[in-house]
Protein backbone atom coordinates (compact mmCIF):
# COMPACT_ATOMS: atom_id res chain seq x y z
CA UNK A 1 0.00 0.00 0.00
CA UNK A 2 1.22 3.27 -0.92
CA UNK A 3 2.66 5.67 1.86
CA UNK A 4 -0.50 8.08 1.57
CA UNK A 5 2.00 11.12 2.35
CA UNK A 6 3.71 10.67 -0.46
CA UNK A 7 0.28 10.47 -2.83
CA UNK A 8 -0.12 12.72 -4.88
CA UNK A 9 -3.66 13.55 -4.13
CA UNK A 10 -6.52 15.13 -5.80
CA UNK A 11 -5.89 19.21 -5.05
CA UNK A 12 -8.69 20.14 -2.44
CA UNK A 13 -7.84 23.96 -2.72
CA UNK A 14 -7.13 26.02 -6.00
CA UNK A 15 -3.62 27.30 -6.81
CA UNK A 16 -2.72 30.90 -7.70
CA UNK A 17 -2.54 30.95 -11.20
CA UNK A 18 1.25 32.71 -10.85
CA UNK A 19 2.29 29.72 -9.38
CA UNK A 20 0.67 27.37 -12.06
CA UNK A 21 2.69 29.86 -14.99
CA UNK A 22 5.76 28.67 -12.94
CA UNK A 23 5.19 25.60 -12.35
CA UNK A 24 4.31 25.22 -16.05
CA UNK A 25 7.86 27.14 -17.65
CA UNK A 26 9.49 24.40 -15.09
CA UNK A 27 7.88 21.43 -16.95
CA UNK A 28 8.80 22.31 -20.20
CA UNK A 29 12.37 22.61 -19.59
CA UNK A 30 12.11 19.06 -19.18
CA UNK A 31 11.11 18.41 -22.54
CA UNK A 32 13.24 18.42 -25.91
CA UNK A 33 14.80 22.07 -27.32
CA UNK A 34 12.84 21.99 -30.42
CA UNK A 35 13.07 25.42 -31.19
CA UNK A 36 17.06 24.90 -31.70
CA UNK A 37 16.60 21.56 -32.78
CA UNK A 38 13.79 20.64 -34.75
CA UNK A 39 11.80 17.72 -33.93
CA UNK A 40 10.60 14.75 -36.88
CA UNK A 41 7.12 15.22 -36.99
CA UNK A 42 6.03 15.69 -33.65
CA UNK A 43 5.07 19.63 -34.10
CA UNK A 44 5.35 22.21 -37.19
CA UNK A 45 6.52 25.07 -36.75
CA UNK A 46 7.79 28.27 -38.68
CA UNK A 47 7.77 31.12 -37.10
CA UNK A 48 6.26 33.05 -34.65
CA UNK A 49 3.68 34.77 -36.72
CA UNK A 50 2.15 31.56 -38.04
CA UNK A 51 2.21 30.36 -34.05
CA UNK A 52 0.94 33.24 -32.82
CA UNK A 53 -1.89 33.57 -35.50
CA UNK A 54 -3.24 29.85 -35.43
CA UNK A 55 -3.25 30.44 -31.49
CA UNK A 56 -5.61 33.67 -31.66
CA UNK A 57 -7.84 31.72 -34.16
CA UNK A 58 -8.18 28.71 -31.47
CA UNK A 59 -8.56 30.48 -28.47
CA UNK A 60 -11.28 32.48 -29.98
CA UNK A 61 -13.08 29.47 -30.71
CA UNK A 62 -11.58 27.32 -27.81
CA UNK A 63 -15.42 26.71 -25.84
CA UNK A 64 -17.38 26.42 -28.79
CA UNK A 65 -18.31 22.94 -30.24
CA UNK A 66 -17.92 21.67 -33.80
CA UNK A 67 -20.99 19.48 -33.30
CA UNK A 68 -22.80 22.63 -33.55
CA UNK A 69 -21.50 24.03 -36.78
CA UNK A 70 -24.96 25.07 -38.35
CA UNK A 71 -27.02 24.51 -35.56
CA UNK A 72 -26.29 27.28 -32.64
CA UNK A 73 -22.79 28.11 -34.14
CA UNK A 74 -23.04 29.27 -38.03
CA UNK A 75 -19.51 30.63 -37.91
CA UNK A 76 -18.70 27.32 -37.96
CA UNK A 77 -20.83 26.15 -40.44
CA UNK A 78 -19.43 29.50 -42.64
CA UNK A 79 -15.48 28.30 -42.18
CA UNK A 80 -16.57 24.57 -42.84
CA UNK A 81 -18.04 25.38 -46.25
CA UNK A 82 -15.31 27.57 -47.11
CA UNK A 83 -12.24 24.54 -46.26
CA UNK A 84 -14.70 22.56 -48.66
CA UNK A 85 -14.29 24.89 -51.67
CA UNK A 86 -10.57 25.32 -50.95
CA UNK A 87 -9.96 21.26 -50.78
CA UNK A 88 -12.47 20.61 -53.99
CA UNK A 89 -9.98 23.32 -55.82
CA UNK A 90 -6.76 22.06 -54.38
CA UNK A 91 -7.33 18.10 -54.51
CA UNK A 92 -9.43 18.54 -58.06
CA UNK A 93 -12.34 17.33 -55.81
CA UNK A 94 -15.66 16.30 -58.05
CA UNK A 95 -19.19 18.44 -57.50
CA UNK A 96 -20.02 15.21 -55.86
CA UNK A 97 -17.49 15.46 -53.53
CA UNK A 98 -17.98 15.42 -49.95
CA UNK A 99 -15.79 16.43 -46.87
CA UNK A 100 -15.84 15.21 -43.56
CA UNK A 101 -13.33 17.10 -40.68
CA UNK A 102 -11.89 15.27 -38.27
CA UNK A 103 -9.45 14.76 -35.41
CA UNK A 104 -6.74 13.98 -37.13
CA UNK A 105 -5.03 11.55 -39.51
CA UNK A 106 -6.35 8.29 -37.49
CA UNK A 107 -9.54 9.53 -37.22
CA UNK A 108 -9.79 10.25 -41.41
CA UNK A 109 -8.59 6.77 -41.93
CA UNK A 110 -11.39 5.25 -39.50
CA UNK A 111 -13.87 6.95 -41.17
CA UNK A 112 -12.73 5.90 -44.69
CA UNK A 113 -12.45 2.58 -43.58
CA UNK A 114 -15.86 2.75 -42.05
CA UNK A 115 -17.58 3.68 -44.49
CA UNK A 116 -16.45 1.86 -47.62
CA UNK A 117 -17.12 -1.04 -45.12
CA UNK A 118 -20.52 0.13 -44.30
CA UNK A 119 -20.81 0.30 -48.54
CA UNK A 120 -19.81 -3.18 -48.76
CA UNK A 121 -21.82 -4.55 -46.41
CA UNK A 122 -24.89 -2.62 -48.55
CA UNK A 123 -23.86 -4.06 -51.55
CA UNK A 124 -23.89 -7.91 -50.22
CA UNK A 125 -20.71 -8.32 -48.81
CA UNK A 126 -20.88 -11.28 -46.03
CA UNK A 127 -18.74 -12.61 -43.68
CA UNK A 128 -15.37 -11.52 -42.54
CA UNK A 129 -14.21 -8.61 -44.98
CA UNK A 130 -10.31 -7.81 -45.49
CA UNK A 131 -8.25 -4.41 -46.72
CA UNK A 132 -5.00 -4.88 -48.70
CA UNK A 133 -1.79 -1.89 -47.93
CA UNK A 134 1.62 -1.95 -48.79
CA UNK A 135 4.08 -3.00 -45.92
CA UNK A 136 4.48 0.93 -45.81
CA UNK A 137 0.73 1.96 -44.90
CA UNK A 138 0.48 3.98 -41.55
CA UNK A 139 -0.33 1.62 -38.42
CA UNK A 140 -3.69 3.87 -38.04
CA UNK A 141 -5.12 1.34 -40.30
CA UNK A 142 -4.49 -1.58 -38.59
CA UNK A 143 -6.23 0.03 -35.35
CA UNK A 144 -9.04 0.92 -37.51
CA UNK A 145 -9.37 -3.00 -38.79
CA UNK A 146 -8.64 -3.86 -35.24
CA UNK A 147 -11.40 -1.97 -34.08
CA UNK A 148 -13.98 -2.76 -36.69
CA UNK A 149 -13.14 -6.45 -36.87
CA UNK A 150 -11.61 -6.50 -40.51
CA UNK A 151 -8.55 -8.26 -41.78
CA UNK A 152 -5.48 -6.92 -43.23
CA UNK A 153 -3.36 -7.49 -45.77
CA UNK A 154 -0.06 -6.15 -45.92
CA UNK A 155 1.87 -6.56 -49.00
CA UNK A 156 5.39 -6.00 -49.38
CA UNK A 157 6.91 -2.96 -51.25
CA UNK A 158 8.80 -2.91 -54.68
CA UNK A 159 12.48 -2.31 -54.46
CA UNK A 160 11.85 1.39 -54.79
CA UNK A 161 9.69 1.10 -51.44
CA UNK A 162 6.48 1.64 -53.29
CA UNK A 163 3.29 -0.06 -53.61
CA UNK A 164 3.85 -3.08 -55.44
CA UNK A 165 0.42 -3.34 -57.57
CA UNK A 166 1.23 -6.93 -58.89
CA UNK A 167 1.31 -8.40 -55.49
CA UNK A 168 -1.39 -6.28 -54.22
CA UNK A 169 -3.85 -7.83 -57.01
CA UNK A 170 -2.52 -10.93 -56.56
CA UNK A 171 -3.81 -10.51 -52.82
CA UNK A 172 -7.41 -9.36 -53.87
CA UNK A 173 -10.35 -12.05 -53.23
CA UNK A 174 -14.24 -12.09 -53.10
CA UNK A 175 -13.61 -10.35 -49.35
CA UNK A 176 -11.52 -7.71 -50.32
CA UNK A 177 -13.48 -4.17 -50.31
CA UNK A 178 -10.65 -1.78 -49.63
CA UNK A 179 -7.43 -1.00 -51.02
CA UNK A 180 -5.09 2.11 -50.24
CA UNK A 181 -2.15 4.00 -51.41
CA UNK A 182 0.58 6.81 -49.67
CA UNK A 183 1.50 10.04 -50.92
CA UNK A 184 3.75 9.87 -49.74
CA UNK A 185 4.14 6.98 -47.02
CA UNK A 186 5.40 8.41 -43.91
CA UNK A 187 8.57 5.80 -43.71
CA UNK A 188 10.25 7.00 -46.86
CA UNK A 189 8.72 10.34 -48.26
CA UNK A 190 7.79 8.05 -51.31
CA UNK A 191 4.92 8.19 -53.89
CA UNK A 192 3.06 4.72 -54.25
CA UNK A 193 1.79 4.70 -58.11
CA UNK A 194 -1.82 6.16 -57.27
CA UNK A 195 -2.71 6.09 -60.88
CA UNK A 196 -2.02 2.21 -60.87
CA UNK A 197 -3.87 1.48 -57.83
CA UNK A 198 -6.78 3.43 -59.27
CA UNK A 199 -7.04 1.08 -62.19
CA UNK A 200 -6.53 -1.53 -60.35
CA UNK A 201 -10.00 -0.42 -58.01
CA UNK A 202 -11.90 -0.19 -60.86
CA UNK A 203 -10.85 -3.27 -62.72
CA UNK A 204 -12.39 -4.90 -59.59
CA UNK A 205 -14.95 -2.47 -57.78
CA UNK A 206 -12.73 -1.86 -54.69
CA UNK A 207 -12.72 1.77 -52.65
CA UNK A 208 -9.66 3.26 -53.02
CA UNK A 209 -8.16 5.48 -50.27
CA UNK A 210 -5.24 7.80 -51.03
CA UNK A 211 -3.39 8.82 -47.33
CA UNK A 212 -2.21 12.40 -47.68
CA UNK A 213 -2.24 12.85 -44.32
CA UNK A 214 1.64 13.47 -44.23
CA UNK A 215 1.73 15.55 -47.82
CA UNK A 216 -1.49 16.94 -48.48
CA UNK A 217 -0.11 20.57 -47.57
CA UNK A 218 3.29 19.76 -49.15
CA UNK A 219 1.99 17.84 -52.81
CA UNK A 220 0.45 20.41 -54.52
CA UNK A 221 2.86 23.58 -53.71
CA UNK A 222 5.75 21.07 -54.34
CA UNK A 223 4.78 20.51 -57.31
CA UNK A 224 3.60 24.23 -58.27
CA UNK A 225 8.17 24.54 -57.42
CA UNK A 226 8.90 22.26 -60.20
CA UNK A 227 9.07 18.74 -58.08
CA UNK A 228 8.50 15.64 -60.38
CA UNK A 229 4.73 15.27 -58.46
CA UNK A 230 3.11 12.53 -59.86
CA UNK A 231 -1.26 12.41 -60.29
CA UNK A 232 -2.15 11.39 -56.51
CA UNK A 233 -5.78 13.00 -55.69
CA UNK A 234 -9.00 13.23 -56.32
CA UNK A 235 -7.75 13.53 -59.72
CA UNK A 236 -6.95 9.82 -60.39
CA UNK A 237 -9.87 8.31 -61.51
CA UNK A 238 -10.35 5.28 -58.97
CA UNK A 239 -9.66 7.23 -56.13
CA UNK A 240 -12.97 7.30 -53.65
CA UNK A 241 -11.33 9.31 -50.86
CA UNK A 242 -8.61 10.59 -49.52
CA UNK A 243 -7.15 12.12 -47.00
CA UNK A 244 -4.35 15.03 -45.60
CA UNK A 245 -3.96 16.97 -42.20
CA UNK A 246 -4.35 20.25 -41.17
CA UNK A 247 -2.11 20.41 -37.65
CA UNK A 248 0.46 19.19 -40.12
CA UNK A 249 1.65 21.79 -42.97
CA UNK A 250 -1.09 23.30 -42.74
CA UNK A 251 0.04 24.79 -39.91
CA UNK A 252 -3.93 24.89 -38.18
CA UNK A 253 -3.71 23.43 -34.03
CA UNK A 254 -4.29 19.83 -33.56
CA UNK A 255 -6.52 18.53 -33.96
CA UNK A 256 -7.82 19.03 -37.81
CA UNK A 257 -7.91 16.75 -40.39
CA UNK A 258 -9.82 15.88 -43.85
CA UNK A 259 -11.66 13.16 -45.11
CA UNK A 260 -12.34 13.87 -48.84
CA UNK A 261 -14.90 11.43 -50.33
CA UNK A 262 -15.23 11.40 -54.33
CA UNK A 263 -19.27 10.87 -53.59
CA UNK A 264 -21.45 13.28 -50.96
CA UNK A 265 -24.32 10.14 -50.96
CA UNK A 266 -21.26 7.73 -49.77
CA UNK A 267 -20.64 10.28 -46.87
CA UNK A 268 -24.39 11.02 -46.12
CA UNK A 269 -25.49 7.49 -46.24
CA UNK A 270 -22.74 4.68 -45.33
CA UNK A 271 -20.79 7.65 -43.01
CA UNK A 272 -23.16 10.22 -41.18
CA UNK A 273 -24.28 7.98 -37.63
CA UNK A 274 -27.78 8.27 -36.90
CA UNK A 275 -30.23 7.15 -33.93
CA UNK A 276 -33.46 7.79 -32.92
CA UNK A 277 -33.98 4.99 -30.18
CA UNK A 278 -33.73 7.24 -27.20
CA UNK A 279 -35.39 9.54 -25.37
CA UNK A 280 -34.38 12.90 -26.70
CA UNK A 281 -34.90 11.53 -30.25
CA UNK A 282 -33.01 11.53 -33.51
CA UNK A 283 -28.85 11.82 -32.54
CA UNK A 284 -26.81 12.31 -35.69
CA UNK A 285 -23.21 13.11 -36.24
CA UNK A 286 -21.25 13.59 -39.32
CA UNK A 287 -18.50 11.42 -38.43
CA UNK A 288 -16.98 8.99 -35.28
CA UNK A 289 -16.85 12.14 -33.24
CA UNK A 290 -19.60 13.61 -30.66
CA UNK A 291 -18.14 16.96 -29.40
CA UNK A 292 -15.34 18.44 -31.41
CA UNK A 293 -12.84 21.10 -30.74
CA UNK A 294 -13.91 24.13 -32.66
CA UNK A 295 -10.87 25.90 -32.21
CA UNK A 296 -9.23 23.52 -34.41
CA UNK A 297 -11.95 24.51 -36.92
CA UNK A 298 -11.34 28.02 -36.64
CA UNK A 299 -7.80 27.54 -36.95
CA UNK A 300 -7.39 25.96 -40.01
CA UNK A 301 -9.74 28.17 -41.44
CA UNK A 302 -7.62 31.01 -40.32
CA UNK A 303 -4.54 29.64 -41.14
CA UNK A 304 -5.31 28.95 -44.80
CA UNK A 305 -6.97 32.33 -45.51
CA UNK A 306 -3.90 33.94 -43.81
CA UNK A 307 -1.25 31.67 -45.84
CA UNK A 308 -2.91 31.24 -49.12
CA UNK A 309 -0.93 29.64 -52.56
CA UNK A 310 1.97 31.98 -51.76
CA UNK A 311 2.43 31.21 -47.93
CA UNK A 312 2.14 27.14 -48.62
CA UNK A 313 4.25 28.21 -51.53
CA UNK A 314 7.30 29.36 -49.00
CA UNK A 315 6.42 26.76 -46.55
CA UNK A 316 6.73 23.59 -48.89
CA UNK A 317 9.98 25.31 -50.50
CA UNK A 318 11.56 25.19 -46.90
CA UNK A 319 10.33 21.70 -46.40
CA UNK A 320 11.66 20.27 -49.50
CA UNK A 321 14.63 22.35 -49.17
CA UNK A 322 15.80 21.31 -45.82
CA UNK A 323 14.90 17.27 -46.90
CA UNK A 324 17.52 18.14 -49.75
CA UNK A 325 20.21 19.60 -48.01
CA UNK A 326 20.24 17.17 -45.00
CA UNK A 327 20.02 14.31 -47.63
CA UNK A 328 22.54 15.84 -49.97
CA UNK A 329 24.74 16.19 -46.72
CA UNK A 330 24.20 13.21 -45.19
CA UNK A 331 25.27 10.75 -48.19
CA UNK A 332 28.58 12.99 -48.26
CA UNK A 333 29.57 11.59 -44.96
CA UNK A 334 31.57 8.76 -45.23
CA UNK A 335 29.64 5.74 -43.66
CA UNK A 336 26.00 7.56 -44.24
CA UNK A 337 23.52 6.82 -47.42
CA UNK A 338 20.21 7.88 -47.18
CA UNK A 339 17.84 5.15 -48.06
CA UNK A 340 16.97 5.93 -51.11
CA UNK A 341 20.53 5.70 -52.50
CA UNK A 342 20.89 8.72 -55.00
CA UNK A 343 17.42 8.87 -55.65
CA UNK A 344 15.71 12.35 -56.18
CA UNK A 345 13.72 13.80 -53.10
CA UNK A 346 10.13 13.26 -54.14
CA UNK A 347 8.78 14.19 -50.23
CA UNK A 348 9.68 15.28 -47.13
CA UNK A 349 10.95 12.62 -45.25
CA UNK A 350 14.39 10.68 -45.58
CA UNK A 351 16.03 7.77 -43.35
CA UNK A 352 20.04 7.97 -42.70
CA UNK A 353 21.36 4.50 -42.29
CA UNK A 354 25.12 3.21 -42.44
CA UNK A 355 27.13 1.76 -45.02
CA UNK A 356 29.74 1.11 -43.02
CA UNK A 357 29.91 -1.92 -40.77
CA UNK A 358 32.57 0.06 -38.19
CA UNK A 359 29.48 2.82 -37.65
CA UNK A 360 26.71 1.27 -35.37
CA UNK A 361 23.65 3.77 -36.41
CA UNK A 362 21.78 3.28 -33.29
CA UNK A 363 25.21 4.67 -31.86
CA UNK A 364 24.91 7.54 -33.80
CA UNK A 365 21.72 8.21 -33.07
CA UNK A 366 22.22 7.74 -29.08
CA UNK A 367 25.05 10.52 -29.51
CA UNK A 368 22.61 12.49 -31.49
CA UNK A 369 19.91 12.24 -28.26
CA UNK A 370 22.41 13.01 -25.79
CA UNK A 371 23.89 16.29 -27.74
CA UNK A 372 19.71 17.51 -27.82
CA UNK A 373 18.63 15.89 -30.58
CA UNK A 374 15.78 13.49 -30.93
CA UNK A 375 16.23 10.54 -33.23
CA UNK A 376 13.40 8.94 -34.35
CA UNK A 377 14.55 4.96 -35.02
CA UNK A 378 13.37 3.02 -37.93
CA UNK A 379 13.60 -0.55 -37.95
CA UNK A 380 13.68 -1.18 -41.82
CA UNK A 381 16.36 -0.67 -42.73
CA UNK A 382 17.88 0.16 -39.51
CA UNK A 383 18.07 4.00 -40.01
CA UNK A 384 17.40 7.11 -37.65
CA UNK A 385 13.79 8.49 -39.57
CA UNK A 386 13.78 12.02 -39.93
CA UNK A 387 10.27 13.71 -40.74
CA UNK A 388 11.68 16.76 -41.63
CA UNK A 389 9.38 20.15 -41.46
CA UNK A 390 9.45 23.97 -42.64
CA UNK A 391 11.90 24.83 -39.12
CA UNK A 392 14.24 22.21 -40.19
CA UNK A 393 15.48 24.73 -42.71
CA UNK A 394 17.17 26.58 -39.97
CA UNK A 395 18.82 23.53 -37.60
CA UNK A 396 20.51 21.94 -41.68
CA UNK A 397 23.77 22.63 -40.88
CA UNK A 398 24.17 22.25 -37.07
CA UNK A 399 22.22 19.17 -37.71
CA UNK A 400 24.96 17.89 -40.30
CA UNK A 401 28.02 19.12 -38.16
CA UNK A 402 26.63 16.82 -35.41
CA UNK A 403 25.53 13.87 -36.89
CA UNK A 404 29.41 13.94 -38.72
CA UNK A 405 30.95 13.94 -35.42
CA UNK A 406 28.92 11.79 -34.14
CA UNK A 407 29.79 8.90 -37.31
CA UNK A 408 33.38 10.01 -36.52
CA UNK A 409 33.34 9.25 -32.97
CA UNK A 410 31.42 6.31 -33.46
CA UNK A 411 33.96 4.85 -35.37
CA UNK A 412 36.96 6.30 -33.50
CA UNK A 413 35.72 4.14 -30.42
CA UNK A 414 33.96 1.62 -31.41
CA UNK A 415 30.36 2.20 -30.00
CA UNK A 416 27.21 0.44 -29.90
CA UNK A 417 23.60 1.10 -29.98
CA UNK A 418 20.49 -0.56 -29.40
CA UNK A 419 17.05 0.08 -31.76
CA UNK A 420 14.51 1.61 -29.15
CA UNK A 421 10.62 0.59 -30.16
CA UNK A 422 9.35 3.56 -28.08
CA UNK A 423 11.86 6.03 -30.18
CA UNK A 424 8.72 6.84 -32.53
């Protein structure tokens, strides 16, 4: 039994708030310097006008619910329809389209697994149904199936690390109903071939998802700066949603995502939830969600109309440009490749493993940590994942100095690392 003086107990009185702002500026010096060294992936950041803005947007709308949007809040309802028109123009989304916001990239995939499920099952699909995704699909998926009771497929990648469409239809059979593709996958910062899958869901009547969750807000300005982009949206015929986030390079607060649909009728009738077997009658919501944050809403909507084409424009250029540089200086150390060997960049992502059987990359990486760095750890091949972002830009060359001293002193003496599952 615990010593109950040492429990930390439910407060019974309030605390100045002076002491709280304290006590809070304590905590976070316990966490990683990501302002002088930027973190893979686990916030985006570029300045402190784009912070500051997306904040004021969010705290205006902080108590307000998105379940309300159109019912007792309109605003809402307003900034909703307006993210709609800018998605149908940016991802060359159908008059039929329909949009669904949600929490975030897990929550877009759940619903797009949901509902082509709930389609399925309309259209006489029995028993135990399966979904087929390269080795390289995000995990989000398999919680989804997990959830909803479906099996899944993965399928290895092509030697590029792409989708390998052969195998995939080679997997296909009478309980397949779902099929999905990465632009880019979030391991490599590579482009399955969306057109190919596309065909491929027609040729046998499967929903196609597209996850653009990592670079929906990178894709489109990327390619606008002359980046060989192939056809990935709602452009590809075959494609019957997709998806890309808005706390990502988007640069709204988490959380905000979309879940793009190539048909409204799929959204209103195998997605919207709807009950009426209870007391204060008919409860409908457009998605998995009850309540919602608003001031994720309100943020997005904020952040796009205060960005625009020429604001993504700068934002994907310093993306894109940092991914370059750290991968053009990274296969110039001796004992360092990046995984894609000499390939072009095609996203914003790269992987750094060694060549060089006297430099232990989980060594480097644990030098990396301990000099204020935080190395994310992939397992295939072993590599230290970087998920690079617009604020990378700035931390290119102290990142390069370090990681070069690091493979030198790894070497020097010999070191040894361990791969760390919780290193995400």
């Amino acid at each position: 039994m615990k010593d109950a003086t040492n429990m930390n107990t439910f407060p019974q009185q309030g605390t100045p708030w002076e002491q709280i702002q304290k006590e809070l500026h304590e905590l976070k010096k316990l966490d990683v310097d990501w302002l002088n060294h930027p973190l893979p992936g686990y916030l985006y950041y570029f300045g402190e006008e784009i912070l500051e803005n997306q904040l004021e947007a969010h705290n205006l709308y902080s108590l307000e619910n998105g379940l309300g949007a159109g019912v007792t809040f309109f605003s809402l309802e307003k900034m909703l329809k307006d993210i709609y028109d800018w998605a149908q123009d940016l991802y060359h989304g159908p008059e039929t389209m329909g949009m669904t916001f949600t929490s975030g990239g897990t929550e877009s995939l759940f619903e797009a697994i949901r509902t082509a499920r709930n389609r399925a099952r309309a259209r006489g699909m029995e028993g135990r149904l399966n979904l087929i995704i390269p080795y390289t699909a995000h995990p989000a998926i398999d919680k989804a199936a997990q959830i909803m009771e479906i099996d899944i497929i993965r399928v290895p990648v092509d030697a590029e690390y792409r989708a390998d469409v052969p195998a995939m239809a080679a997997a296909i059979n009478d309980k397949t109903f779902f099929i999905l593709g990465s632009a880019v996958c979030y391991p490599y910062g590579i482009y399955d071939p969306i057109e190919e899958l596309g065909a491929l869901a027609l040729e046998h009547d499967i929903w196609l998802h597209v996850d653009g969750c990592w670079g929906g807000f990178i894709n489109p300005f990327a390619k606008q700066l002359g980046y060989a982009v192939p056809k990935w949206d709602l452009e590809v015929p075959g494609v019957m949603s997709m998806s890309t986030d808005l706390h990502k390079f988007a640069f709204s607060t988490k959380g905000a995502s979309l879940m793009l649909q190539r048909y409204q009728e799929n959204k209103d009738t195998y997605e919207t939830f709807s009950i009426n077997d209870w007391p204060c009658g008919t409860y409908e919501t457009p998605s998995f969600q009850g309540s919602s944050g608003a001031g994720s809403i309100a943020s997005a909507w904020a952040m796009i109309k205060f960005l625009g084409n020429e604001g993504y424009l700068k934002t994907a250029k310093a993306a894109m440009d940092a991914t370059v540089q750290l991968t053009d200086g990274v296969n110039a150390i001796e004992g360092l490749r990046d995984v894609r060997d000499g390939a072009p960049v095609e996203g914003n992502s790269m992987a750094v493993m060694s060549i060089d059987p006297e430099v232990d990359i989980m060594a480097v990486a644990d030098l990396l940590d301990a000099g204020g760095w935080h190395c994310s750890r992939m397992r295939e091949p072993l590599s230290i994942k970087h998920s690079v972002t617009p604020h990378h830009l700035s931390g290119v060359e102290k990142f390069l100095k370090d990681i070069a001293a690091a493979v030198e002193k790894v070497r020097r003496e010999g070191l040894k690392g361990e791969y760390d599952e919780r290193t995400y």
